[in-house]
Protein backbone atom coordinates (compact mmCIF):
# COMPACT_ATOMS: atom_id res chain seq x y z
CA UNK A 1 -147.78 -223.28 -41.63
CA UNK A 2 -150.70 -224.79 -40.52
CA UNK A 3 -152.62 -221.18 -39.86
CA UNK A 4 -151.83 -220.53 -43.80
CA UNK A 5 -153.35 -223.37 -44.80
CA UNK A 6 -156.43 -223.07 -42.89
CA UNK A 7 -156.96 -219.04 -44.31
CA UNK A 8 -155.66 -220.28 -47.73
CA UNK A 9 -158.67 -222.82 -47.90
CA UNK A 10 -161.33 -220.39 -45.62
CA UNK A 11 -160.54 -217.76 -48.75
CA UNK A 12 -160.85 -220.70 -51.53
CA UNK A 13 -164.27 -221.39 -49.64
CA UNK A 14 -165.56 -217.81 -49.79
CA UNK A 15 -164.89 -217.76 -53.08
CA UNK A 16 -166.49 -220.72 -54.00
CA UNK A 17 -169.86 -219.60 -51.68
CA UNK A 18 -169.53 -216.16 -53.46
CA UNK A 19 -169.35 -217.43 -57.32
CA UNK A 20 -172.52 -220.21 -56.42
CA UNK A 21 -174.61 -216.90 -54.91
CA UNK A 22 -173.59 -214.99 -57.61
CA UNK A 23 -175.05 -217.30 -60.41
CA UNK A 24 -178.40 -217.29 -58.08
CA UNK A 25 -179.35 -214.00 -59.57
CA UNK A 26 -181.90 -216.56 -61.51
CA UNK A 27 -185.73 -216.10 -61.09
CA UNK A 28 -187.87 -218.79 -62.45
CA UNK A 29 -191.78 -216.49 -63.45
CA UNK A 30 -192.94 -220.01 -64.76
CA UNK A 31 -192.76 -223.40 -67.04
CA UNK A 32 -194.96 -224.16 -69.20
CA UNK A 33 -195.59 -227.51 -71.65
CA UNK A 34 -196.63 -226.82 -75.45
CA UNK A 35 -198.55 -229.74 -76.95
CA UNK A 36 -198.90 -229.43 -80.73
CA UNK A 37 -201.31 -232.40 -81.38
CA UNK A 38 -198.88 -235.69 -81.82
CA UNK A 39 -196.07 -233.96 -83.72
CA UNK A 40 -193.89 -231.64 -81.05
CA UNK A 41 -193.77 -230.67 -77.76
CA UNK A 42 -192.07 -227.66 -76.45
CA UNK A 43 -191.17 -227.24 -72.92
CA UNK A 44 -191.25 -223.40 -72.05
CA UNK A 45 -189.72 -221.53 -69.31
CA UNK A 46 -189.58 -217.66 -68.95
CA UNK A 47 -186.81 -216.47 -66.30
CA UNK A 48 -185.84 -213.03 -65.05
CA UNK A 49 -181.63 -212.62 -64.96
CA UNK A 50 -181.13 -209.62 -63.04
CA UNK A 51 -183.09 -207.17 -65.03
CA UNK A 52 -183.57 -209.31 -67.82
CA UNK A 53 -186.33 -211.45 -68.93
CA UNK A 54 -185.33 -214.20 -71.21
CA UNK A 55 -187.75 -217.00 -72.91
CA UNK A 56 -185.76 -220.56 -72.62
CA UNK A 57 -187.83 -223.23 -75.19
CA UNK A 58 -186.65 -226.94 -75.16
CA UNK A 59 -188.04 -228.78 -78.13
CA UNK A 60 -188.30 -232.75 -78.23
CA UNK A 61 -185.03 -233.14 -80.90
CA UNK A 62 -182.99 -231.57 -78.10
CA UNK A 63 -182.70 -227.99 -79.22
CA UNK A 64 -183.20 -225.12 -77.51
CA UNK A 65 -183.94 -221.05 -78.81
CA UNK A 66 -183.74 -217.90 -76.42
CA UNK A 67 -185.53 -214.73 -76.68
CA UNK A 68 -185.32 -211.95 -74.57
CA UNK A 69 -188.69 -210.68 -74.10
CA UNK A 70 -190.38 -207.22 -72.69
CA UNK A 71 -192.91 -206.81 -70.08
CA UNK A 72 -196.36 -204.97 -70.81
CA UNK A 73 -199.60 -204.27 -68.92
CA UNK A 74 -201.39 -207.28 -68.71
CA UNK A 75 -204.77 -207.11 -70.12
CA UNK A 76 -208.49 -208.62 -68.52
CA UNK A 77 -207.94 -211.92 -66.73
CA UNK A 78 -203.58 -212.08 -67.68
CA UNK A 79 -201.49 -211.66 -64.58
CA UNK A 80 -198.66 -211.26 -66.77
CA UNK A 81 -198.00 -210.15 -70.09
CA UNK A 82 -194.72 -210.53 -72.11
CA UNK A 83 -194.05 -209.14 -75.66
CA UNK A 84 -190.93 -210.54 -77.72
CA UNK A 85 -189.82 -206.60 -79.09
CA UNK A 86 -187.65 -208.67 -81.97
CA UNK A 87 -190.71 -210.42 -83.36
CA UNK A 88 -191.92 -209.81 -87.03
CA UNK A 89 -195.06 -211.88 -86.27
CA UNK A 90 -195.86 -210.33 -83.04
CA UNK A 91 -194.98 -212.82 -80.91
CA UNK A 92 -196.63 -212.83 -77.30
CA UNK A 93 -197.24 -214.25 -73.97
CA UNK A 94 -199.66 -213.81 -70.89
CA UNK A 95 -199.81 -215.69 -67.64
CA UNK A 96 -203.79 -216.09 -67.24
CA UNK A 97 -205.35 -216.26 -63.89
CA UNK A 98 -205.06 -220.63 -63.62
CA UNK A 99 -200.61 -219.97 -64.03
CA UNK A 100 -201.18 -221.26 -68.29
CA UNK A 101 -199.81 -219.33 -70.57
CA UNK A 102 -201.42 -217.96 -73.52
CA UNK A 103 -199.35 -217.35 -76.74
CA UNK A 104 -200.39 -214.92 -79.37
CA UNK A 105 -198.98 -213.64 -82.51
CA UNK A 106 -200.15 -211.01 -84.38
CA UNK A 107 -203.34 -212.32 -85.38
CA UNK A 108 -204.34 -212.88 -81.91
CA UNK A 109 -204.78 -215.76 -79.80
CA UNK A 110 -202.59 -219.21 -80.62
CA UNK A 111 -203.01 -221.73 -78.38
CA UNK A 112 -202.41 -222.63 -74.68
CA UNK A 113 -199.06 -223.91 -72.56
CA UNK A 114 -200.09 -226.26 -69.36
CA UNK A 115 -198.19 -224.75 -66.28
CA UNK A 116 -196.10 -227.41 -65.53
């Protein structure tokens, strides 16, 4: 009986380890905070799940919006460049060579995200 218990609980364990490594798939490319003057802050992180890379933004009210975002050839000085393919506005981002991010639209250049 006691022989059971111990493999019941062993298995129980693996499990447990296997589920935790499984949800480790996670890969954090960078944070980033985005000051708008004295009105909003939003707190941006851009993750890679498995083959996906997803843009996570955490405004100061608590909410939070997702997009999942394409990578591109990064242009002079970016050592990353994202594109959000869903955009109607163009919406952008590049990793420049001090870890900031840069966040365009299609007019250009927006502003600039402090690696946090």
């Amino acid at each position: 009986m006691r022989g059971s218990v111990l493999v019941i609980a062993a298995a129980v364990l693996l499990t447990v380890a296997s589920a935790m490594f499984a949800q480790t798939d996670v890969v954090v490319i960078g944070q980033w905070e985005d000051k708008v003057g004295t009105s909003w802050t939003q707190h941006i992180r851009i993750v890679r799940k498995g083959t996906t890379i997803i843009r996570e933004s955490k405004f100061d009210d608590g909410s939070v919006n997702h997009a999942t975002l394409t990578e591109v050839a990064p242009g002079p000085n970016e050592r990353r460049r994202f594109k959000n393919p869903r955009s109607n506005f163009g919406q952008a981002y590049a990793i420049d060579s001090r870890g900031n991010l840069d966040i365009f639209d299609n007019e250009g250049f927006v502003r600039e995200a402090r690696r946090m």
